[in-house]
Protein backbone atom coordinates (compact mmCIF):
# COMPACT_ATOMS: atom_id res chain seq x y z
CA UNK A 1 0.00 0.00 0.00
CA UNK A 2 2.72 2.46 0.66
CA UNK A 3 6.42 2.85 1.03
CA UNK A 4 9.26 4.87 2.36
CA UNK A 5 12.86 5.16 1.53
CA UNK A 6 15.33 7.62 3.41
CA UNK A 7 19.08 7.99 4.14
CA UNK A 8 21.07 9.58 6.85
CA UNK A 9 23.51 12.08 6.97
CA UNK A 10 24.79 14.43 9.68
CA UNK A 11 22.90 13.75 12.24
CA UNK A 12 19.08 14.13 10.11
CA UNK A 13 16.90 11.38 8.26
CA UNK A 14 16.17 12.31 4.60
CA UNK A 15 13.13 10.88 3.06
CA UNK A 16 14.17 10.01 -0.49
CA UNK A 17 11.19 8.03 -2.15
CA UNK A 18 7.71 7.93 -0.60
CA UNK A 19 4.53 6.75 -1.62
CA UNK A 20 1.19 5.54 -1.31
CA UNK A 21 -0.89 3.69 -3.22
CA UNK A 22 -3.55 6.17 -4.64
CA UNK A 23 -6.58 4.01 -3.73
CA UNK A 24 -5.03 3.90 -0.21
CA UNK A 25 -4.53 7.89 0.25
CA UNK A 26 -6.22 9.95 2.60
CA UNK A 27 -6.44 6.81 5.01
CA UNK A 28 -3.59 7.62 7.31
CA UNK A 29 -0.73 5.66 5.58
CA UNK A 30 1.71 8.22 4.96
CA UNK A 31 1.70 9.46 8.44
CA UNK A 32 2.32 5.84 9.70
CA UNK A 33 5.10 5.97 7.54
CA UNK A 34 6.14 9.23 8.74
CA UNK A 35 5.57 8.25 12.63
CA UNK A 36 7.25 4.88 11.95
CA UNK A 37 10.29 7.18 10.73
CA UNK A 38 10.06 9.48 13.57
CA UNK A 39 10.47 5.93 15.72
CA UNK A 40 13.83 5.21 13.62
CA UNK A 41 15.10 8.39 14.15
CA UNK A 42 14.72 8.44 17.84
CA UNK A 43 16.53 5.26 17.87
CA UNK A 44 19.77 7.19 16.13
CA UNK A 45 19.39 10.15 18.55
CA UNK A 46 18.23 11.91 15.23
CA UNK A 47 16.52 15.13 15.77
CA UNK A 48 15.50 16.50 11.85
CA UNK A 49 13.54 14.79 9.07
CA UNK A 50 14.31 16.49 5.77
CA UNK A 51 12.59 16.40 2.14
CA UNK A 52 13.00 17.51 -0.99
CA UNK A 53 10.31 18.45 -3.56
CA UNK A 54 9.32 20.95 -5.64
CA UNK A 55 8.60 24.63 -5.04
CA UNK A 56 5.30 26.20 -4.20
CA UNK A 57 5.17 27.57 -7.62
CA UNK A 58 5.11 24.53 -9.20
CA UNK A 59 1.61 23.93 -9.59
CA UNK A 60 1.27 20.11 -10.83
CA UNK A 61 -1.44 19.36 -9.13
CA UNK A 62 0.63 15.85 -8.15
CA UNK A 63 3.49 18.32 -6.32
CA UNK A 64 0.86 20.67 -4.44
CA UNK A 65 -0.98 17.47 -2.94
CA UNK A 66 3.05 16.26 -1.95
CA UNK A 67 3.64 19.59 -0.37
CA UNK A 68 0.08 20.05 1.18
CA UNK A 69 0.66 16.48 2.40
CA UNK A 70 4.22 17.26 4.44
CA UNK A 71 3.13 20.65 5.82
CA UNK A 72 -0.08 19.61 7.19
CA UNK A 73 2.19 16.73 9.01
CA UNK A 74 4.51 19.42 10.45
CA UNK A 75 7.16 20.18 7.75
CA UNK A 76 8.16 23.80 7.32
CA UNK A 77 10.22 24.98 4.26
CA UNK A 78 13.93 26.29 5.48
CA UNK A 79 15.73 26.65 1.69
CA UNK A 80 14.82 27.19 -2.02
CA UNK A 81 17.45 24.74 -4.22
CA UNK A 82 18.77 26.04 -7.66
CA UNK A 83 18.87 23.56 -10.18
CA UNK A 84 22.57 22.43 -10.60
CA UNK A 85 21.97 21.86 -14.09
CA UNK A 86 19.93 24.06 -16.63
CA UNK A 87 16.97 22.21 -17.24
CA UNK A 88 16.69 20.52 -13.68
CA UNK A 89 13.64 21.29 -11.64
CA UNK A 90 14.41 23.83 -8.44
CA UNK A 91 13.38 22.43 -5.37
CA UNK A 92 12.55 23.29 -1.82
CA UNK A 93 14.06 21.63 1.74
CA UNK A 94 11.63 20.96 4.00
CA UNK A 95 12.18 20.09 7.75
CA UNK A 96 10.79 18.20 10.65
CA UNK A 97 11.87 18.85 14.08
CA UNK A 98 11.47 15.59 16.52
């Protein structure tokens, strides 16, 4: 039904890859996924969850549900990302404090 894939580095969990099933959204599945992170985290002494999507001008409907989804379970955007390449996407950081 849904899935989560993050990495680790200095100290913060990044969630790389998440997703739910679309016939499954809106039933609580992503924030078990997110609270089942928050449990890993704890157990590394981590104390920041970190995403990357795109920007709030990006309005694919697809992105704004993604970014409605992680602000409404307590992520807050702390940095706008250039593109590194011309014809990359820009794309905001967005943080969880546990």
């Amino acid at each position: 039904m849904g899935f989560l894939c993050y990495s680790s580095s200095h100290g913060a969990l990044k969630i790389d890859w998440m997703g739910v099933q679309r016939e499954h959204q809106r039933k609580g599945i992503g924030k078990a996924l997110i609270n089942q992170l928050i449990k890993e985290a704890k157990k590394y002494k981590s104390k920041t969850l970190l995403v990357e999507t795109l920007p709030d001008e990006d309005l694919y409907k697809p992105y704004k549900q993604t970014r409605n989804f992680y602000y409404k379970n307590g992520f807050k955007k702390i940095a706008y990302l250039e593109a590194i390449k011309k014809g990359w996407d820009n794309q905001i950081l967005l943080e969880k404090k546990i």
